[in-house]
Structures are given as C-alpha cells and as structure tokens.
PDB file of N, CA and C in Angstrom:
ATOM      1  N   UNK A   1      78.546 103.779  98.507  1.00  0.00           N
ATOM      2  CA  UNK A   1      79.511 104.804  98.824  1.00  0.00           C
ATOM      3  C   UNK A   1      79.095 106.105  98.154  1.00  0.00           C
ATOM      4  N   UNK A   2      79.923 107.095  99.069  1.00  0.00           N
ATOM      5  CA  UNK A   2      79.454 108.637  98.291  1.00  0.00           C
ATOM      6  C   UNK A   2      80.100 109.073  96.597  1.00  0.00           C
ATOM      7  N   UNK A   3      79.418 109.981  95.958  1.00  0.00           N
ATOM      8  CA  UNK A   3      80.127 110.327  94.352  1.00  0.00           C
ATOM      9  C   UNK A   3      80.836 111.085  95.149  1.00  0.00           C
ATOM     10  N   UNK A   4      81.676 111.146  93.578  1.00  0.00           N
ATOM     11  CA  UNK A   4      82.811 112.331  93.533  1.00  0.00           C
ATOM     12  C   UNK A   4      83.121 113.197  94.484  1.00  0.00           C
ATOM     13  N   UNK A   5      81.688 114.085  93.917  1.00  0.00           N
ATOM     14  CA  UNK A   5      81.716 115.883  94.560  1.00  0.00           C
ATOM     15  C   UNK A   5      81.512 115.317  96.224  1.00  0.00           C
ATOM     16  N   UNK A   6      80.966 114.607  96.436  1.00  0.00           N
ATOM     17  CA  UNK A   6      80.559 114.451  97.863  1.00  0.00           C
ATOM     18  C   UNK A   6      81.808 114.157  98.615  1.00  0.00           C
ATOM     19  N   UNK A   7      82.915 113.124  98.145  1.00  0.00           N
ATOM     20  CA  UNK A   7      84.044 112.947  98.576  1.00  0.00           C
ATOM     21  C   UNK A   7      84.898 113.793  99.366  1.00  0.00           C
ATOM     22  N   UNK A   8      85.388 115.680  98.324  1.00  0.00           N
ATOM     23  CA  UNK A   8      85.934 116.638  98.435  1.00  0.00           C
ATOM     24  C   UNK A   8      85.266 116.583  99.946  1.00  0.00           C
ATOM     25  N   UNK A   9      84.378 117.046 100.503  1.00  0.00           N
ATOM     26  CA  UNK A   9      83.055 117.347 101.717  1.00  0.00           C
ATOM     27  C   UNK A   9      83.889 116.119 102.401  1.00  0.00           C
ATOM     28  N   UNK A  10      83.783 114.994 102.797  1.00  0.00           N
ATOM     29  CA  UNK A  10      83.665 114.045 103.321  1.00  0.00           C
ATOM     30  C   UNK A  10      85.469 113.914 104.026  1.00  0.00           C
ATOM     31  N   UNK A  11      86.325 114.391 102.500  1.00  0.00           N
ATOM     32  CA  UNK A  11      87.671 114.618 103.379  1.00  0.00           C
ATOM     33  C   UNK A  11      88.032 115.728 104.225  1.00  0.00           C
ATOM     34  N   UNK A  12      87.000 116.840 103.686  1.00  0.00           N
ATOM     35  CA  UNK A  12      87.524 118.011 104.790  1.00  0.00           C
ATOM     36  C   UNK A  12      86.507 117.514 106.199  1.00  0.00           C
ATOM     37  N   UNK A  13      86.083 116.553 106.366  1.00  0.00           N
ATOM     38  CA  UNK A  13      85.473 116.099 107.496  1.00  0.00           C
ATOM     39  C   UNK A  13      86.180 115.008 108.409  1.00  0.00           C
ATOM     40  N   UNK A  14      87.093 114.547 107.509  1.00  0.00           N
ATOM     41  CA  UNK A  14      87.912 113.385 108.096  1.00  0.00           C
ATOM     42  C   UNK A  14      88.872 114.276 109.411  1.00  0.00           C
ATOM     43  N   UNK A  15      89.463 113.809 110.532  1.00  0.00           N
ATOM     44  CA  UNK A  15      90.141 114.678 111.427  1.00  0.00           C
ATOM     45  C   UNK A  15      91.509 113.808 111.023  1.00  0.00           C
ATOM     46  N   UNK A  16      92.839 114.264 111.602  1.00  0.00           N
ATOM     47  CA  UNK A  16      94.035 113.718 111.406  1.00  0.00           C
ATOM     48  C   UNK A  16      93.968 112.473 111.622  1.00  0.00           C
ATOM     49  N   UNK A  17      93.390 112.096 113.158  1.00  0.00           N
ATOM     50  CA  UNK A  17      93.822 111.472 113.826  1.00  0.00           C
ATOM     51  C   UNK A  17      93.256 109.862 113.028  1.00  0.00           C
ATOM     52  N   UNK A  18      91.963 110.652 112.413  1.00  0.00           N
ATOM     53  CA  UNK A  18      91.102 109.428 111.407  1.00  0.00           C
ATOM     54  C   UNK A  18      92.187 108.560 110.411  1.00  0.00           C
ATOM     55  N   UNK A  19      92.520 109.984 109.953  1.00  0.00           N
ATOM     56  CA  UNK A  19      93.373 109.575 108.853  1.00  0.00           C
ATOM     57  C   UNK A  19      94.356 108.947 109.390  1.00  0.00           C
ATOM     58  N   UNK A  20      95.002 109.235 110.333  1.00  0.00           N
ATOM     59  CA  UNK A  20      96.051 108.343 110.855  1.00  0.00           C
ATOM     60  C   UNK A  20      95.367 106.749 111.161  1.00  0.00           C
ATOM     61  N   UNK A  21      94.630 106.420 111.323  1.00  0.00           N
ATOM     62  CA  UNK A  21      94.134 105.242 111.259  1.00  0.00           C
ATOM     63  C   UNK A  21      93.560 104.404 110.521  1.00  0.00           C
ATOM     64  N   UNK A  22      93.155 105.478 109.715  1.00  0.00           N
ATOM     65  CA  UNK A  22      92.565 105.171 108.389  1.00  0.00           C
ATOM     66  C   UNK A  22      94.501 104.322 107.556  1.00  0.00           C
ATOM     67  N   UNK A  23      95.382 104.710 107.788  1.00  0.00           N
ATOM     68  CA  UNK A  23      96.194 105.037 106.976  1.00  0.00           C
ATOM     69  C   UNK A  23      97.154 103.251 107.692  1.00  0.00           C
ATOM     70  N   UNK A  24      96.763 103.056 109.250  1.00  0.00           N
ATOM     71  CA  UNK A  24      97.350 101.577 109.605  1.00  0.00           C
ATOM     72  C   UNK A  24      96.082 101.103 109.448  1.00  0.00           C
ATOM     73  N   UNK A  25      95.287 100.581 109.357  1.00  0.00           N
ATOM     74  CA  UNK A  25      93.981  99.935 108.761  1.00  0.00           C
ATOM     75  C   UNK A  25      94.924  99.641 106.900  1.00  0.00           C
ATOM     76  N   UNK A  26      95.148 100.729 106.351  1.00  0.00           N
ATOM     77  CA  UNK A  26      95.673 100.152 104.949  1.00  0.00           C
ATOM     78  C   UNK A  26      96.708  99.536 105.171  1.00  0.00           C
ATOM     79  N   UNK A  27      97.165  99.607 106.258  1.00  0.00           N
ATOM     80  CA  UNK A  27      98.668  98.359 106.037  1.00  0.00           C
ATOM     81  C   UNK A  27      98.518  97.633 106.819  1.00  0.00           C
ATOM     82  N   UNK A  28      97.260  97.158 107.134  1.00  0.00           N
ATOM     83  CA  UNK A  28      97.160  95.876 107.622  1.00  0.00           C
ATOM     84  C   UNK A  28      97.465  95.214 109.436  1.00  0.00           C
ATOM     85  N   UNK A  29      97.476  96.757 109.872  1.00  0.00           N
ATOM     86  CA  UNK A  29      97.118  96.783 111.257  1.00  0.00           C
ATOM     87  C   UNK A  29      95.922  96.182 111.782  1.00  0.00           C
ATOM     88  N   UNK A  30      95.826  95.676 112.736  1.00  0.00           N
ATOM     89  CA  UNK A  30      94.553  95.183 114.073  1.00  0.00           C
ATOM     90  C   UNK A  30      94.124  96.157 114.963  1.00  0.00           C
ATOM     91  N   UNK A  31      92.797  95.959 115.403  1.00  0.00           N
ATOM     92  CA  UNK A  31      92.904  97.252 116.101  1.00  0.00           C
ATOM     93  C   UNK A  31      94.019  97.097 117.500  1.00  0.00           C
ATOM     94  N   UNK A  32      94.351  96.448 117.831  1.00  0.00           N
ATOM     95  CA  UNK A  32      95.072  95.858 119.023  1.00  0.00           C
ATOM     96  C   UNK A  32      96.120  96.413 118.564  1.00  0.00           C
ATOM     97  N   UNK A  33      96.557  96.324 117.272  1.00  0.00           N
ATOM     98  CA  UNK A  33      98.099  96.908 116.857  1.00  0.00           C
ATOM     99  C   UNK A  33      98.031  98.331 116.898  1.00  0.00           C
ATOM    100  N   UNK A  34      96.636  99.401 116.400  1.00  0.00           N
ATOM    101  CA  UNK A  34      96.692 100.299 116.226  1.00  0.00           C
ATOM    102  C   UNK A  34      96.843 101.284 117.402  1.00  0.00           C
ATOM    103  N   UNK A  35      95.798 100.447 118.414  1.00  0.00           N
ATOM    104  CA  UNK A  35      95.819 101.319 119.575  1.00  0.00           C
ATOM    105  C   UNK A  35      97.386 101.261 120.114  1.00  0.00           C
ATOM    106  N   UNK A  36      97.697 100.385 120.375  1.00  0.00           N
ATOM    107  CA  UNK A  36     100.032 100.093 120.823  1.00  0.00           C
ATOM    108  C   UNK A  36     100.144 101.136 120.260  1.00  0.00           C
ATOM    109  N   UNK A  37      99.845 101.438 118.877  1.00  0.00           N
ATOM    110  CA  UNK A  37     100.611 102.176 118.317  1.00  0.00           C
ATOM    111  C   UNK A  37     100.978 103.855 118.354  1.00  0.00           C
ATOM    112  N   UNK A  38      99.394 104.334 118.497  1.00  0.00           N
ATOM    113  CA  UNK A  38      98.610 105.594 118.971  1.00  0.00           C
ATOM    114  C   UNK A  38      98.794 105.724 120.068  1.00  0.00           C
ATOM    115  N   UNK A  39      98.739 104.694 121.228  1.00  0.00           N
ATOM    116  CA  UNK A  39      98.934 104.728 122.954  1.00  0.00           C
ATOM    117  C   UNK A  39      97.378 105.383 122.996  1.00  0.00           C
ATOM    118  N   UNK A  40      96.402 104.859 122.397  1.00  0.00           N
ATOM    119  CA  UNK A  40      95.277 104.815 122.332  1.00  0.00           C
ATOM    120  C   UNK A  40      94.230 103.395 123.081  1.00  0.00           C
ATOM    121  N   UNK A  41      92.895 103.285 123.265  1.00  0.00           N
ATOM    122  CA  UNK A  41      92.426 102.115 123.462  1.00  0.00           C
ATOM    123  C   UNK A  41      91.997 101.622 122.473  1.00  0.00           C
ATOM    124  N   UNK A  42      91.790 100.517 122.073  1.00  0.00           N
ATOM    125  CA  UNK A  42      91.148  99.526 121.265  1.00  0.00           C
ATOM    126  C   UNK A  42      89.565 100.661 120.996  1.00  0.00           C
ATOM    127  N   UNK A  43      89.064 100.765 122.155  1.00  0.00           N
ATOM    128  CA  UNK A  43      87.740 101.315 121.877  1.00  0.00           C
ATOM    129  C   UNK A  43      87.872 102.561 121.162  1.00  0.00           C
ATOM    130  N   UNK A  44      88.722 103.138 121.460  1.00  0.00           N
ATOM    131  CA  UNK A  44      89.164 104.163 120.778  1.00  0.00           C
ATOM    132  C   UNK A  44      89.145 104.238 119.014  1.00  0.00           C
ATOM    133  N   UNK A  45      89.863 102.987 118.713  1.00  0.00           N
ATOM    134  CA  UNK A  45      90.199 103.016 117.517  1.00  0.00           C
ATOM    135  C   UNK A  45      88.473 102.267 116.984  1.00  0.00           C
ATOM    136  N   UNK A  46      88.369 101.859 117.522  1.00  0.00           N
ATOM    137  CA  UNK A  46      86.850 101.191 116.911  1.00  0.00           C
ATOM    138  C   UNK A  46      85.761 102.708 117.084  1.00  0.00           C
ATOM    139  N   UNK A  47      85.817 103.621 117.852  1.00  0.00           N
ATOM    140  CA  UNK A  47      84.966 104.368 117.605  1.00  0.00           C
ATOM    141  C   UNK A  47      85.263 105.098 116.565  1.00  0.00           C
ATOM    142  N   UNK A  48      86.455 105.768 116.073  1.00  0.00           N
ATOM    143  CA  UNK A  48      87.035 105.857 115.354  1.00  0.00           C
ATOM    144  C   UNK A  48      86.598 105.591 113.958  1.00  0.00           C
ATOM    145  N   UNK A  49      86.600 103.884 113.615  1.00  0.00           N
ATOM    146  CA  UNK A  49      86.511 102.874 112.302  1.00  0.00           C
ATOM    147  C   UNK A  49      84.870 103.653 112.262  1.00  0.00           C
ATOM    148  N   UNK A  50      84.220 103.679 113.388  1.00  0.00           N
ATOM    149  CA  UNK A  50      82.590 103.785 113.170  1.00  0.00           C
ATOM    150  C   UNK A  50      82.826 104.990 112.574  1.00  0.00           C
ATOM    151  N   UNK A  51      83.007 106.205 113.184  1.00  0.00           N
ATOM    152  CA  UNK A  51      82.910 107.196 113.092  1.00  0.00           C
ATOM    153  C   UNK A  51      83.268 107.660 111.380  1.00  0.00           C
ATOM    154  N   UNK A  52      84.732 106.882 111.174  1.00  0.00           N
ATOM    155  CA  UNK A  52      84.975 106.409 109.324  1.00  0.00           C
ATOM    156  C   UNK A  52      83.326 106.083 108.451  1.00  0.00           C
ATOM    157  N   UNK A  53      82.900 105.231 108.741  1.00  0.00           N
ATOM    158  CA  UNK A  53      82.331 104.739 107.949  1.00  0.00           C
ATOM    159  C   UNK A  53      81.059 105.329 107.609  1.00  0.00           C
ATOM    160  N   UNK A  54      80.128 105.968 109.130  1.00  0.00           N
ATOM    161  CA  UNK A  54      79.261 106.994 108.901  1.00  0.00           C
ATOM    162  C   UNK A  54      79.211 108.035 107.865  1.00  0.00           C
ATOM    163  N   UNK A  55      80.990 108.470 108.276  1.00  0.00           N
ATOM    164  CA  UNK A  55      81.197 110.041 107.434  1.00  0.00           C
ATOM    165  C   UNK A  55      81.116 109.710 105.778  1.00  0.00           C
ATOM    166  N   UNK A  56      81.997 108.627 105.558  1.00  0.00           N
ATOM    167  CA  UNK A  56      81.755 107.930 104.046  1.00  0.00           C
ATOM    168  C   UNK A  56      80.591 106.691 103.706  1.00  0.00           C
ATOM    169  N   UNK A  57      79.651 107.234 104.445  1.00  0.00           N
ATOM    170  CA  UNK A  57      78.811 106.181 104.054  1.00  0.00           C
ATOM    171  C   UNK A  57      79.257 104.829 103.725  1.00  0.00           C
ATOM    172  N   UNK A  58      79.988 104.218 104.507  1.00  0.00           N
ATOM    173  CA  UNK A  58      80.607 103.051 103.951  1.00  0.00           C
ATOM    174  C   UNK A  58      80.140 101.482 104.990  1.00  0.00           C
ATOM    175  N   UNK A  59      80.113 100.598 104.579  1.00  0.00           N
ATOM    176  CA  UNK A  59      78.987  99.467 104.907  1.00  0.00           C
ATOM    177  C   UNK A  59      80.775  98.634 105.532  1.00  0.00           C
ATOM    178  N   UNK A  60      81.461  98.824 105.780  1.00  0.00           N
ATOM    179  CA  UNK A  60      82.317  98.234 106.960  1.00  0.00           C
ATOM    180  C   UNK A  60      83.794  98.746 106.493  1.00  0.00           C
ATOM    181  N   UNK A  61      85.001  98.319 107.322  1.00  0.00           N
ATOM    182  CA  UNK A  61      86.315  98.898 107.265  1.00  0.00           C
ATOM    183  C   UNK A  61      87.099  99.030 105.997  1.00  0.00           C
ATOM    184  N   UNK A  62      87.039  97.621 105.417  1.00  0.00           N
ATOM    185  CA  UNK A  62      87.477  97.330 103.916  1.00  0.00           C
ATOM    186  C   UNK A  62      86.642  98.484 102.944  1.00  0.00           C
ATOM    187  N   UNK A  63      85.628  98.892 103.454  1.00  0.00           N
ATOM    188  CA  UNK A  63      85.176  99.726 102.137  1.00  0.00           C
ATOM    189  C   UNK A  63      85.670 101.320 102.383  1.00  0.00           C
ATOM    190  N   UNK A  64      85.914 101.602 103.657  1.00  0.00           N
ATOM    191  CA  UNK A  64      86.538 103.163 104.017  1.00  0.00           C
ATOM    192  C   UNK A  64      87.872 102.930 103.365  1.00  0.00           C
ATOM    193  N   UNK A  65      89.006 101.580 103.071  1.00  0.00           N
ATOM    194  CA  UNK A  65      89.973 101.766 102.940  1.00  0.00           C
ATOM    195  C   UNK A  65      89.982 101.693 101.294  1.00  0.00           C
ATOM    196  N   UNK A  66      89.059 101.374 100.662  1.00  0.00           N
ATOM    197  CA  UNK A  66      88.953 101.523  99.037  1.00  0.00           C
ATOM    198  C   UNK A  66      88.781 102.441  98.675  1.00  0.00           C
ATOM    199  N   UNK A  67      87.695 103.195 100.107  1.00  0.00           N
ATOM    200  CA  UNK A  67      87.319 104.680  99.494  1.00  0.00           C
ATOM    201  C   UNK A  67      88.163 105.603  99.511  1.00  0.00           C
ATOM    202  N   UNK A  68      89.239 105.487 100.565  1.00  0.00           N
ATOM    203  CA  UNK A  68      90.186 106.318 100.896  1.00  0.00           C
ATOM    204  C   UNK A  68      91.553 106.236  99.568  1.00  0.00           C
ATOM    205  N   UNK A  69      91.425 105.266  99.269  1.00  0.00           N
ATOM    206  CA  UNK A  69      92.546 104.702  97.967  1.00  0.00           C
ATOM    207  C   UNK A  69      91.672 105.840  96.516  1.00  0.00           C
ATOM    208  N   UNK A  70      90.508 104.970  96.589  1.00  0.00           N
ATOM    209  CA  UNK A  70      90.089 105.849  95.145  1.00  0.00           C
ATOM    210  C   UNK A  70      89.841 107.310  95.514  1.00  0.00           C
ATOM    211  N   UNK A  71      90.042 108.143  96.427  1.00  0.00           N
ATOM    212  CA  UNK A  71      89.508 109.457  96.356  1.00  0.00           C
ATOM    213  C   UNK A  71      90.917 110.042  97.038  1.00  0.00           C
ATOM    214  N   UNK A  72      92.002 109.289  96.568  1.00  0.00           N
ATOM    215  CA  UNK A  72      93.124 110.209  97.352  1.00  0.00           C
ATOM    216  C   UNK A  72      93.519 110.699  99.178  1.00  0.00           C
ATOM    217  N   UNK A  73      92.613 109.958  99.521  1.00  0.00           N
ATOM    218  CA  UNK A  73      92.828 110.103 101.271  1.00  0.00           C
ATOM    219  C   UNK A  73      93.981 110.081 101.643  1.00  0.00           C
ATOM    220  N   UNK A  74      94.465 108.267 101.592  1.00  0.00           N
ATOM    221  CA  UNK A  74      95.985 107.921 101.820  1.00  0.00           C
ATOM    222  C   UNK A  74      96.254 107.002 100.146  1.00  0.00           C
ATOM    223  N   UNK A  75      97.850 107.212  99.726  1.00  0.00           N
ATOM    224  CA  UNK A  75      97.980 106.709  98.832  1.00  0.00           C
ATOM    225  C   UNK A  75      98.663 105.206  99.061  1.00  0.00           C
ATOM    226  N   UNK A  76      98.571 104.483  97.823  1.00  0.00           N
ATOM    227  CA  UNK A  76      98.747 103.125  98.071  1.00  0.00           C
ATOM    228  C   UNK A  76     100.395 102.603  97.682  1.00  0.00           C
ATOM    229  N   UNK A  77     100.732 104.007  97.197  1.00  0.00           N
ATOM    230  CA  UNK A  77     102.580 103.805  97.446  1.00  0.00           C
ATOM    231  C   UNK A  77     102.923 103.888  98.791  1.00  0.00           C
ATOM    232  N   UNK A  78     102.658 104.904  99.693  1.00  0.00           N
ATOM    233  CA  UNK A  78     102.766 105.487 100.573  1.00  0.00           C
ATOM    234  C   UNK A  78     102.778 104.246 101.532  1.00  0.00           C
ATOM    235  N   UNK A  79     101.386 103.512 101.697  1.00  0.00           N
ATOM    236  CA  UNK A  79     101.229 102.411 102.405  1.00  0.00           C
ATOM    237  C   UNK A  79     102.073 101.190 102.295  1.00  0.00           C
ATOM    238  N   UNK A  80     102.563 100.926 100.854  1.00  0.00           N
ATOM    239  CA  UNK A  80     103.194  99.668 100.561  1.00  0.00           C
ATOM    240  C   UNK A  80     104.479  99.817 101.133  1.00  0.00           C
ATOM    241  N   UNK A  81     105.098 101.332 100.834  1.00  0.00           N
ATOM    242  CA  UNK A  81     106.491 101.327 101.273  1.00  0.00           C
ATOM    243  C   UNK A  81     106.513 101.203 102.735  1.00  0.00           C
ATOM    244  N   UNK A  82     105.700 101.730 103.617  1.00  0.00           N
ATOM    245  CA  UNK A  82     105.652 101.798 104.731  1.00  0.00           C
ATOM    246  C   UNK A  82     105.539 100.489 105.281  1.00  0.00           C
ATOM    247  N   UNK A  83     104.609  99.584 104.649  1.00  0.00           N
ATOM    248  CA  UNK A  83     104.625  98.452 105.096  1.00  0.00           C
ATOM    249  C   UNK A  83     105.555  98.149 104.761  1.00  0.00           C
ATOM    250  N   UNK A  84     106.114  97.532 103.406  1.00  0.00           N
ATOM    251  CA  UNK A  84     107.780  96.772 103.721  1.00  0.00           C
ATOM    252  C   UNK A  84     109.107  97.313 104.137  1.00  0.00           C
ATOM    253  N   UNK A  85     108.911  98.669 104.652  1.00  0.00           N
ATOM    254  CA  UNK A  85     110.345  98.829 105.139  1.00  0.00           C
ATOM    255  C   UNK A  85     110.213  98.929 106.802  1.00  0.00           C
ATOM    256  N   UNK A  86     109.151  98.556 107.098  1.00  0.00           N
ATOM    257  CA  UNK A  86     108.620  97.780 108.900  1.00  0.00           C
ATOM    258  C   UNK A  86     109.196  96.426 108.352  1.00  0.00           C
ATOM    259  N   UNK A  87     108.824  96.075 107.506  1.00  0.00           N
ATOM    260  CA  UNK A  87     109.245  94.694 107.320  1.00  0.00           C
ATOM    261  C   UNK A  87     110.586  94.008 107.323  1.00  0.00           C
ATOM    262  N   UNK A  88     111.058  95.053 106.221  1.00  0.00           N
ATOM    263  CA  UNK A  88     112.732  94.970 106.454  1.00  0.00           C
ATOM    264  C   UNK A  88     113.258  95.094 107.674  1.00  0.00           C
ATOM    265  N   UNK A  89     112.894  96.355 108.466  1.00  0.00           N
ATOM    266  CA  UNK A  89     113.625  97.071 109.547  1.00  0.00           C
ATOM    267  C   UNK A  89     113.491  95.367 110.600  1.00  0.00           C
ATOM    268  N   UNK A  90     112.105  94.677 110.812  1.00  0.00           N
ATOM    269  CA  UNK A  90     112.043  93.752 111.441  1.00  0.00           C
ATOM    270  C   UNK A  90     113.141  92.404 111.492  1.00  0.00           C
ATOM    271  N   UNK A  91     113.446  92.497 109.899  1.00  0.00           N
ATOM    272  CA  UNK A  91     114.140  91.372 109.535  1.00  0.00           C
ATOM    273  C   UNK A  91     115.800  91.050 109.781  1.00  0.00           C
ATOM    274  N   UNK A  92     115.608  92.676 109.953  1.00  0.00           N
ATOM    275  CA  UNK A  92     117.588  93.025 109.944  1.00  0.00           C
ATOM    276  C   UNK A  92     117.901  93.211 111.683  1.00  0.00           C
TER     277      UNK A  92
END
C-alpha cells in the first residue's frame, strides 16, 4: 500500500461515487447488494472496486477498505452505526 504523503494525492483522486462504495463494501455489502442499492450494475460496481485498488495500490477489496479506515476515507463509527441501525430498522 501507498505512505502517508501519497494517501492525501490518492484521496483527492477518489470520485464520490467511489467513496460511496467504498463506504457499503465497509459494511459489508455484495456487489449484488451494492448495485440494488446505487440502481447501478454489478459491473459497474466491480469496475469501480478495480478502479479502487489501482488508485491505492491495493492487492484486493479488503485492503482498499483498511486503507480507507487508516487514512480517514470513511470512518469506522460512521460504518458501524450505519450498519446496526439497518439492522434495527430491519428488526422492528
């Protein structure tokens, strides 16, 4: 993975829409879930994951979403709450 300084570079390269996927990838979305979700295609979101991993030099999905955790991309409160209050909302 990239240092530090390279990071700053690498997020002003990320586009929203990355980050928006980048961001259900951390909570444990499929791409099948992501695209439903976006009203996107599957291929979509996989060009996408590629397109992630190039920009951060990163060797598959799990490592864009560590990189994105340790360099401030998306935060990991942000994700947890989001995931369990889908969870709740499901349950009630």
């Amino acid at each position: 993975m990239i240092k530090s300084r390279q990071a700053k570079q690498s997020s002003q390269m990320i586009t929203p829409r990355e980050r928006t996927i980048l961001h259900l990838i951390a909570e444990g979305y499929g791409n099948k879930e992501i695209a439903n979700e976006l009203y996107i295609s599957e291929r979509t979101v996989l060009n996408n994951q590629i397109h992630l991993m190039k920009k951060l030099n990163a060797p598959d999905v799990s490592s864009i979403v560590l990189y994105a955790l340790k360099y401030g991309f998306i935060n990991l409160y942000d994700v947890l709450e989001s995931r369990f209050s889908k969870r709740r909302s499901e349950t009630n």
